[in-house]
Protein backbone atom coordinates (compact mmCIF):
# COMPACT_ATOMS: atom_id res chain seq x y z
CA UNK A 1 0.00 0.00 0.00
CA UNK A 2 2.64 2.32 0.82
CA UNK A 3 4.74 1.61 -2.19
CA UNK A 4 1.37 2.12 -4.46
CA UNK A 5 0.89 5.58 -2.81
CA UNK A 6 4.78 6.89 -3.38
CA UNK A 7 3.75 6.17 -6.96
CA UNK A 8 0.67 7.87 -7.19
CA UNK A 9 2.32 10.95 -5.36
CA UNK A 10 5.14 10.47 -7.97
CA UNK A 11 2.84 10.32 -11.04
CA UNK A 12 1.14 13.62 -9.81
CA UNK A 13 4.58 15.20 -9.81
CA UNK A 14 5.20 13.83 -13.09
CA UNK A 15 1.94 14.51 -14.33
CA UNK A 16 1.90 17.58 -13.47
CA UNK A 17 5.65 18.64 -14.69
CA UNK A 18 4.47 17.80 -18.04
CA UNK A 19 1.22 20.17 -17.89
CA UNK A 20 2.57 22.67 -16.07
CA UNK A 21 5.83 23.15 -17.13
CA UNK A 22 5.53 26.88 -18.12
CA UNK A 23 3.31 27.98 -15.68
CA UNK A 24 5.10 25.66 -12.60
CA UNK A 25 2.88 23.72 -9.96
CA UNK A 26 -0.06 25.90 -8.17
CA UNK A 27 -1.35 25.75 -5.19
CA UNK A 28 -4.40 23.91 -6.02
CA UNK A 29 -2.61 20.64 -7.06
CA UNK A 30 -0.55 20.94 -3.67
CA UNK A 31 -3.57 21.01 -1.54
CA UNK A 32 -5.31 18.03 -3.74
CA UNK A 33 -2.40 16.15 -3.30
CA UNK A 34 -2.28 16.69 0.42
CA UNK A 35 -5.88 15.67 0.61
CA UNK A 36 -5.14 12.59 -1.34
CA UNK A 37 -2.64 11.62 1.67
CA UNK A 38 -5.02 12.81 4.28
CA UNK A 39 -6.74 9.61 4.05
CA UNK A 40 -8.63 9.99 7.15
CA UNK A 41 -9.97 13.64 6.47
CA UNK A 42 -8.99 15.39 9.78
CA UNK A 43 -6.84 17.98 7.76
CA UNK A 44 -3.81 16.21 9.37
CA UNK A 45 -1.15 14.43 8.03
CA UNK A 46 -0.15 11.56 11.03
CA UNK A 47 2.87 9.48 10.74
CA UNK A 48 1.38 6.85 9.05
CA UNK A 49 -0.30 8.76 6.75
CA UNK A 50 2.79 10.58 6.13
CA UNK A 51 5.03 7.61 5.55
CA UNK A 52 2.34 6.24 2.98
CA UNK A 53 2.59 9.10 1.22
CA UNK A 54 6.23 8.45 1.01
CA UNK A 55 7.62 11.73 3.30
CA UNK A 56 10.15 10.39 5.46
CA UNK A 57 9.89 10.45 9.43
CA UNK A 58 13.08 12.71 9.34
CA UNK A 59 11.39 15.19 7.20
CA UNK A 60 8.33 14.66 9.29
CA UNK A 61 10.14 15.59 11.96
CA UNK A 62 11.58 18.76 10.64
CA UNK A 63 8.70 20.08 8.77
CA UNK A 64 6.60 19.18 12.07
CA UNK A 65 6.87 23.03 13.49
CA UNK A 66 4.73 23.26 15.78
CA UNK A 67 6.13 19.76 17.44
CA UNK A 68 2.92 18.13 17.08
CA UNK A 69 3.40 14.83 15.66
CA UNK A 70 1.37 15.28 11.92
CA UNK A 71 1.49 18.02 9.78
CA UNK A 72 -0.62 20.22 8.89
CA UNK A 73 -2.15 21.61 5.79
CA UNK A 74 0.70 24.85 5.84
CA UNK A 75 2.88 22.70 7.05
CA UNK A 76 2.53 20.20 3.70
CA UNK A 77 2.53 23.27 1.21
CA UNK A 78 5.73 24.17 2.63
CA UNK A 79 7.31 20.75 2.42
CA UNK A 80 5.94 20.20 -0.92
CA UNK A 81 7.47 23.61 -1.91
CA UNK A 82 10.80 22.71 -0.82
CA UNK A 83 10.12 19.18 -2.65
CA UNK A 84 9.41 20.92 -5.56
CA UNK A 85 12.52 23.28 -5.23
CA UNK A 86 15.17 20.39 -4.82
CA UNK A 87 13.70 18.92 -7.65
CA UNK A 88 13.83 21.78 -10.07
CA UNK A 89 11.00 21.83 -10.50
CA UNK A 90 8.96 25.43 -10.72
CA UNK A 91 6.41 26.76 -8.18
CA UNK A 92 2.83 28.86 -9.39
CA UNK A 93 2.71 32.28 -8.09
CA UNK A 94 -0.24 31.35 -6.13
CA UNK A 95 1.92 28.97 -4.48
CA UNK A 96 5.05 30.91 -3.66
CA UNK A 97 2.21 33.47 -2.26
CA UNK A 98 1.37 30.92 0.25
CA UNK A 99 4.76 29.37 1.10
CA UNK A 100 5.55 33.58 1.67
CA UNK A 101 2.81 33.93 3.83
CA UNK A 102 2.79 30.88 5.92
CA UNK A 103 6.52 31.64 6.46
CA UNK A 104 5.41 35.38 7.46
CA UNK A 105 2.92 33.67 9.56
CA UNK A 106 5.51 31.77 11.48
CA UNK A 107 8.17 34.28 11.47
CA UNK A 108 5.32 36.83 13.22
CA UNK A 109 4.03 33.92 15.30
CA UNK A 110 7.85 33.47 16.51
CA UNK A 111 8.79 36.91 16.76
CA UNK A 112 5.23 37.56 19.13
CA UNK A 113 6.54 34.21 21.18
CA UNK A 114 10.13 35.66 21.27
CA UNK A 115 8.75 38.88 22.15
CA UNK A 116 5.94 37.11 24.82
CA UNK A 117 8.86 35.39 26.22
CA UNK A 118 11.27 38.63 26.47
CA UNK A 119 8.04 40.31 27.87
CA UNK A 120 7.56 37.73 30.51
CA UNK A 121 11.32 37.86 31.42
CA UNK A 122 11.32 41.31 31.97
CA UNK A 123 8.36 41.12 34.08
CA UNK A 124 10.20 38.43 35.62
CA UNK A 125 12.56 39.93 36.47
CA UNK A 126 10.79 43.50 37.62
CA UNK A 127 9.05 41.33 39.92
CA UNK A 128 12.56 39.49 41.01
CA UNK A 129 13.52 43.16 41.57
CA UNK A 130 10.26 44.38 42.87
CA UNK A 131 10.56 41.33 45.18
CA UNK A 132 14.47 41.60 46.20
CA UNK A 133 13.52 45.47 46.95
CA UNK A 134 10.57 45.17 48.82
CA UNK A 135 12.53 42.40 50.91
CA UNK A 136 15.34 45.12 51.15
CA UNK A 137 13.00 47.41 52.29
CA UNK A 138 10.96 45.17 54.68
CA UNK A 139 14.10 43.86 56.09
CA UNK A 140 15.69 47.61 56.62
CA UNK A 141 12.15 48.37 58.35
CA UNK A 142 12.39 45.45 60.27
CA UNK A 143 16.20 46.60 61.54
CA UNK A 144 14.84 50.22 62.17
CA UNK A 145 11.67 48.90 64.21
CA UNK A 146 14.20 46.43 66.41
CA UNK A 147 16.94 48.94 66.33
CA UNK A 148 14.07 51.37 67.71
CA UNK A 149 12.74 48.99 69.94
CA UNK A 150 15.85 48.13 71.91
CA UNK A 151 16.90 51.94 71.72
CA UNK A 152 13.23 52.68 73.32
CA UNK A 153 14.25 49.57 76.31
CA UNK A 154 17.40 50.91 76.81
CA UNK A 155 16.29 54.03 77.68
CA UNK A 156 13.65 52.81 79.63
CA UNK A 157 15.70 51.02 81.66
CA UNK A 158 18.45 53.70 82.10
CA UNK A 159 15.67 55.94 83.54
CA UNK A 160 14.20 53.32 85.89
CA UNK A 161 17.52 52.35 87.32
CA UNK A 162 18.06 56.16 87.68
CA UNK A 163 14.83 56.64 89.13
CA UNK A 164 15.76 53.48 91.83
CA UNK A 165 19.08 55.21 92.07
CA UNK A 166 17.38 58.61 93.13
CA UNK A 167 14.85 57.04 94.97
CA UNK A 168 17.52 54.85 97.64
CA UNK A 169 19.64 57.56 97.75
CA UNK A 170 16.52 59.96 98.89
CA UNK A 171 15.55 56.92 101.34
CA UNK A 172 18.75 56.88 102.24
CA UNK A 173 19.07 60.41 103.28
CA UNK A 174 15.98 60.77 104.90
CA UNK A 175 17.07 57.64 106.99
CA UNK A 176 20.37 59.61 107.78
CA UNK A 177 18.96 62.87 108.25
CA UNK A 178 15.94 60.78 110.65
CA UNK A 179 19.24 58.79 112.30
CA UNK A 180 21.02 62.26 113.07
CA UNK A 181 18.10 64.31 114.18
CA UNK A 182 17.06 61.27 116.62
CA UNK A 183 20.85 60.84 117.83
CA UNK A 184 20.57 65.09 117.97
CA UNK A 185 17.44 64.66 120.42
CA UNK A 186 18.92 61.79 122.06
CA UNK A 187 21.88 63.79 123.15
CA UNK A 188 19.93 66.99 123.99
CA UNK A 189 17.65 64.73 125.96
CA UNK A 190 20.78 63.37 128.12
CA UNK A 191 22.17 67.07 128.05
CA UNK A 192 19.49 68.00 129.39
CA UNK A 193 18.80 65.24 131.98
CA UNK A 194 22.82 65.84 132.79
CA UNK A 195 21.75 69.72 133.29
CA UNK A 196 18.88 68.44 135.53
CA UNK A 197 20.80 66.00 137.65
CA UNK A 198 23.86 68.73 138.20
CA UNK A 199 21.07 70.98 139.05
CA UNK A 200 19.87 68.59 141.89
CA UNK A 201 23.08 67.51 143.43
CA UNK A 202 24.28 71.26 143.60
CA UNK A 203 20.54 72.28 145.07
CA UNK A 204 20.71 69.24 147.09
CA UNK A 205 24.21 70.16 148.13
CA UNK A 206 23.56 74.00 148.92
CA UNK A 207 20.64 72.71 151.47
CA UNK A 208 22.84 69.86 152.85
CA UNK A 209 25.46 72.81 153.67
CA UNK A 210 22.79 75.43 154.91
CA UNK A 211 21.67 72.39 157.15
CA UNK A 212 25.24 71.83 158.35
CA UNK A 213 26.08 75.35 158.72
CA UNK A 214 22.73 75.83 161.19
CA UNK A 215 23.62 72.56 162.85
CA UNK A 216 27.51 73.76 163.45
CA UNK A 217 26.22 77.21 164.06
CA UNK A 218 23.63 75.99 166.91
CA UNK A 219 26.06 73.67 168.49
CA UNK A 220 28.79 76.01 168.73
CA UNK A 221 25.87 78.52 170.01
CA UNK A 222 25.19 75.62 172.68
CA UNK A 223 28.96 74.89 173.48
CA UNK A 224 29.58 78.54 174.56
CA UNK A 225 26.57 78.71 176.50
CA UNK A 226 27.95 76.05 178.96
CA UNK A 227 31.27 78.32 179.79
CA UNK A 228 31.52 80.76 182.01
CA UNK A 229 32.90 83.38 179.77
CA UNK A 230 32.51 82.78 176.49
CA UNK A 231 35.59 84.28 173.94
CA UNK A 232 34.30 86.27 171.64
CA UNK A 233 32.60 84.08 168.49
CA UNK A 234 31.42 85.04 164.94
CA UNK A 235 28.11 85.83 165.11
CA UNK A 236 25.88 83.34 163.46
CA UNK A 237 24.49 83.90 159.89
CA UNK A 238 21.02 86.10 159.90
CA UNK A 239 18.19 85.08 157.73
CA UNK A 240 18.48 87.51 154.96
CA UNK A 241 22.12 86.11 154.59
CA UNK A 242 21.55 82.67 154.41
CA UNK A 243 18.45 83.49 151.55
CA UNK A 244 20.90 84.93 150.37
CA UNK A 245 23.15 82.17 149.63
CA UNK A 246 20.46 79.57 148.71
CA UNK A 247 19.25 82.33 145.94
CA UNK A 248 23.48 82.49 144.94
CA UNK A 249 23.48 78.85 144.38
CA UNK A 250 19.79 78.52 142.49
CA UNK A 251 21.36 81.58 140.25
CA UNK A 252 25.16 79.63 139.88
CA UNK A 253 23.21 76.45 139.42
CA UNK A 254 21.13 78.01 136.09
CA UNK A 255 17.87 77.17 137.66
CA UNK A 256 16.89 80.83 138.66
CA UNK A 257 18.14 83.52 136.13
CA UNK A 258 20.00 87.07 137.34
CA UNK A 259 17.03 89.15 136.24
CA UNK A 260 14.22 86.88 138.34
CA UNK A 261 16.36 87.34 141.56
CA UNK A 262 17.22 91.27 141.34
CA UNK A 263 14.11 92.27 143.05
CA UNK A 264 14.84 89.37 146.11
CA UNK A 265 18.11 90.41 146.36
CA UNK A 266 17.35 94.17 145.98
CA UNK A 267 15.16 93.90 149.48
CA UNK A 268 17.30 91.13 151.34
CA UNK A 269 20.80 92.86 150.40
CA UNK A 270 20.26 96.51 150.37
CA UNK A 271 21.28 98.26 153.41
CA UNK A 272 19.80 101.78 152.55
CA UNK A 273 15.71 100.70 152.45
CA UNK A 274 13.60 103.41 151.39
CA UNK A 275 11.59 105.30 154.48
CA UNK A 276 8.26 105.48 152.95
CA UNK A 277 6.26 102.42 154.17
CA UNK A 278 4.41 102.37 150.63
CA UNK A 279 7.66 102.14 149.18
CA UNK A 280 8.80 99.34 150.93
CA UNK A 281 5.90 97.35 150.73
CA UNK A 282 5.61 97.36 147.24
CA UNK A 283 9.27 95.89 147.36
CA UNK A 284 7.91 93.41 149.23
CA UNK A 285 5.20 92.28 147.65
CA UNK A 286 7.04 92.09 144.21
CA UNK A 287 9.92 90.03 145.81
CA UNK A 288 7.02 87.50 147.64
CA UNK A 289 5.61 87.76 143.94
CA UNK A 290 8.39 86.91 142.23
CA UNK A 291 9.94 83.82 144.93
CA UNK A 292 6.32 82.37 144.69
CA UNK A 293 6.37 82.23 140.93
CA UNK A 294 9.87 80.98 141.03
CA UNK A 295 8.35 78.02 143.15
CA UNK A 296 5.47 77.43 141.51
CA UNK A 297 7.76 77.23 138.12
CA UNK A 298 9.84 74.15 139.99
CA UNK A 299 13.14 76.61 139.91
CA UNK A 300 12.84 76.84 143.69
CA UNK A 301 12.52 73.96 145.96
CA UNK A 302 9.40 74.43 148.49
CA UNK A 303 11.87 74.25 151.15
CA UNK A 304 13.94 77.40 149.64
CA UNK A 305 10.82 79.28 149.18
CA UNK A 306 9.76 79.56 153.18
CA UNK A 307 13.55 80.24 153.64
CA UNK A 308 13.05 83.23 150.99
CA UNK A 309 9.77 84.27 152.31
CA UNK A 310 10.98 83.86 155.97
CA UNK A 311 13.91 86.34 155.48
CA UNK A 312 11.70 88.70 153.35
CA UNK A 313 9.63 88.82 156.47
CA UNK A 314 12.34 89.24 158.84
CA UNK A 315 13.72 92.28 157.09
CA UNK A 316 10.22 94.30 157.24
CA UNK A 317 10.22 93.57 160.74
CA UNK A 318 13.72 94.59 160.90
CA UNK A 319 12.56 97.97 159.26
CA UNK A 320 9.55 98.36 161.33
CA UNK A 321 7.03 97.74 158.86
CA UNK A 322 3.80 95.41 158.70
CA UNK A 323 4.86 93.42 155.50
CA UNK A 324 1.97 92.47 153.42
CA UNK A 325 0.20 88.96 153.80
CA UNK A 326 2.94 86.52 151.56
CA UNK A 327 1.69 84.70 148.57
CA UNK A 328 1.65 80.66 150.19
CA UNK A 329 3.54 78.18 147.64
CA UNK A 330 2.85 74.64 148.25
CA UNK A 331 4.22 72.91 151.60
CA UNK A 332 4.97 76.70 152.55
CA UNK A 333 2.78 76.47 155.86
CA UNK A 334 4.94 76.45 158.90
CA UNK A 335 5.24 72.51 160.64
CA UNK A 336 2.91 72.39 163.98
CA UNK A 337 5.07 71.39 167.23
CA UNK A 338 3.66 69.94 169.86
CA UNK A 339 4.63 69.35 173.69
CA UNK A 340 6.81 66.45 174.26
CA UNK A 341 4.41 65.60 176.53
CA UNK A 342 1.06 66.94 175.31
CA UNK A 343 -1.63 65.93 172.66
CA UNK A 344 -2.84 69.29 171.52
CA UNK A 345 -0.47 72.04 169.36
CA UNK A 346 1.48 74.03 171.39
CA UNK A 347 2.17 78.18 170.44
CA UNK A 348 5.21 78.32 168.51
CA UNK A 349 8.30 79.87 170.55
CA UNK A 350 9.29 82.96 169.27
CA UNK A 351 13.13 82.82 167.96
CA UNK A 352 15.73 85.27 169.69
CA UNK A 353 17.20 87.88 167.59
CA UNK A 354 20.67 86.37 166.02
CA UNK A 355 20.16 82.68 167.19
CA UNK A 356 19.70 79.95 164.33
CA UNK A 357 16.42 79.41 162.79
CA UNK A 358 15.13 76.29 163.11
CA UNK A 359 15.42 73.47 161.12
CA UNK A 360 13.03 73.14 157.80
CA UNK A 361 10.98 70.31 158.17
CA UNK A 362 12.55 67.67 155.02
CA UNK A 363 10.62 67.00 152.50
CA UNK A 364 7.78 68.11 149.90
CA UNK A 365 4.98 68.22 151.78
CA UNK A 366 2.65 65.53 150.35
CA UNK A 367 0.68 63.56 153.17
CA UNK A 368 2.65 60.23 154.10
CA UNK A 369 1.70 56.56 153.11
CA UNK A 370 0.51 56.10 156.77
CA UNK A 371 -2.48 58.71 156.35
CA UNK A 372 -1.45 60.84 159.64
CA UNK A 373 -1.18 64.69 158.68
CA UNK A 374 2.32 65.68 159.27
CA UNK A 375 5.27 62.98 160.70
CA UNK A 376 5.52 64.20 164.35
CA UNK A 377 8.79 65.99 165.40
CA UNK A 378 11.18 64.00 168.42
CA UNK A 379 11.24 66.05 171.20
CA UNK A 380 13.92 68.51 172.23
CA UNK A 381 15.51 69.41 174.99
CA UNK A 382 15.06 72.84 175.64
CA UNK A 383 18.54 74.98 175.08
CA UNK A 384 19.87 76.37 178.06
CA UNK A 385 19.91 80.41 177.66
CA UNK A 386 23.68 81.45 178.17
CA UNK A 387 22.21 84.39 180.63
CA UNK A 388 20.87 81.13 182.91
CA UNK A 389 23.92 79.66 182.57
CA UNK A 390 26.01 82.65 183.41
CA UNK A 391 23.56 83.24 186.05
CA UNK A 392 24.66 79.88 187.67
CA UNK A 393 27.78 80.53 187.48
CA UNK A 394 27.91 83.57 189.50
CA UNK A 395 25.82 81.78 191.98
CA UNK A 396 28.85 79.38 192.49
């Protein structure tokens, strides 16, 4: 079958050489011929079909352009052309049209797939590009933002830890400042307790030696009233001048200031009193005044109070003047004596010019734990006067 085909496509060439020598093959006989191969009628030559028709598979395989395995209608008009062409043979004008135009065809259809694929490269590679700068540029923002980020927490956590920082050293200096103003109070405090104490023992210590000088002064007064003639003694101290050392020592010992005990010592000291009783009675009453608020203040003991009232007293009977009533201060009422014998008070004895006074009761006056008034005096033996014991002595 195959052999009778590559006849019939040879007779056609020769049949046609011989008819159409001057005018060359058209285009008509090509596509009858092709359609004479085309035995199936799909307007394709396949392999089979091809090699019936005598076309070999390696020019089936080069004519095949668009790598479909048969070829097609353009496809045979161009083989048959080139057929035609080796052989000498000529070619219509109608058929060099075509084999022009397919050619065209393909050379446009090639040039639009060159071009499709250039296109497609270049938008290949924009995109590449768009791609590798959009990376870029996420990946720079992406930097910035953690760069930013850890710039941001950095700072954040220089100005906490400055914050703690300024916040223990405040706590820390308060706590100092609170450490030095309580060890500042502590030692006032002690100063002052110190101050309080020295106060005491030198308050304590002026009474003790006002008690020791009366004591001394009142036995020596008792020792030369048992001799016949008594040598000539130092006369004890009066009442204005021993006020007027307890007031010294309050003043030395800072209880009682300089300008509280000018008016005392103005009245007690002074020997030139004024003459008008007015006069002097007004001095009076502002030194009471001022030794009662001195007591009442704690910066006189009760005890050196009735001594201070006592010689204010004294000295305005000493001047012949009816002192005022004195201002009382606590514990300043005089102790009650009673007979050594007796159960009901007994007059107090009125003291002899320049003897001793008698001894303060001790203490602050507050009632004691055993609920009696006042803790009872011992009894005393009454001091011989020295005129009784002269007197006896001249009776010998």
């Amino acid at each position: 079958m195959q052999k009778s085909t590559h006849l019939i496509i040879l007779g056609l060439f020769l049949v046609g050489g011989a008819s159409a020598q001057a005018t060359g093959v058209t285009l008509g006989k090509v596509r009858a011929t092709f359609s004479k191969a085309d035995t199936n009628g799909d307007a394709l030559l396949s392999r089979a079909e091809a090699a019936a028709a005598g076309i070999p598979s390696r020019d089936m395989q080069r004519m095949d352009a668009d790598k479909s395995g048969s070829l097609s209608g353009e496809e045979f008009i161009v083989y048959y052309s080139q057929l035609l062409s080796r052989a000498g043979r000529s070619s219509a004008k109608d058929l060099e049209a075509e084999v022009k135009r397919i050619n065209a065809a393909r050379r446009a259809a090639q040039q639009k797939k060159d071009q499709d694929r250039k296109d497609k490269a270049r938008a290949d590679k924009k995109a590449n590009d768009q791609a590798r700068i959009d990376q870029a540029r996420a990946d720079k923002k992406a930097s910035d933002q953690a760069r930013i980020d850890q710039a941001r927490a950095d700072k954040e956590a220089n100005d906490q830890a400055r914050i703690d920082q300024a916040r223990a050293d405040k706590k820390a200096s308060d706590q100092a400042r609170i450490d030095q103003a309580r060890a500042d109070k502590k030692a006032d405090d002690q100063a002052r307790i110190d101050q309080a104490r020295a106060d005491k023992k030198a308050s304590d210590q002026a009474r003790i030696d006002a008690v020791r000088a009366k004591k001394e002064a009142k036995d020596q007064t008792g020792n030369d009233a048992g001799k016949g003639t008594p040598e000539p003694v130092q006369a004890p101290m009066s009442d204005s001048d021993r006020a007027a050392k307890l007031l010294r020592a309050a003043v030395a010992s800072g209880r009682v200031t300089k300008a509280a005990a000018k008016d005392v010592f103005d009245l007690l000291t002074n020997t030139t009193l004024p003459t008008k009783v007015e006069e002097l009675r007004r001095l009076h009453q502002v030194a009471t005044a001022r030794v009662s608020a001195l007591a009442k203040s704690g910066s006189l003991s009760p005890t050196e109070a009735r001594e201070l009232h006592k010689a204010l007293t004294r000295r305005m009977q000493q001047a012949g003047v009816k002192p005022s009533p004195p201002v009382q201060t606590p514990s300043a009422k005089p102790p009650v004596r009673r007979k050594p014998g007796g159960n009901g008070p007994a007059p107090q004895a009125r003291r002899k010019p320049n003897t001793p006074a008698s001894k303060p009761p001790v203490g602050d006056g507050r009632k004691p734990a055993d609920g009696s008034s006042r803790k009872k005096a011992p009894a005393k033996k009454p001091a011989v006067r020295p005129s009784e014991k002269g007197g006896s002595n001249g009776g010998r």
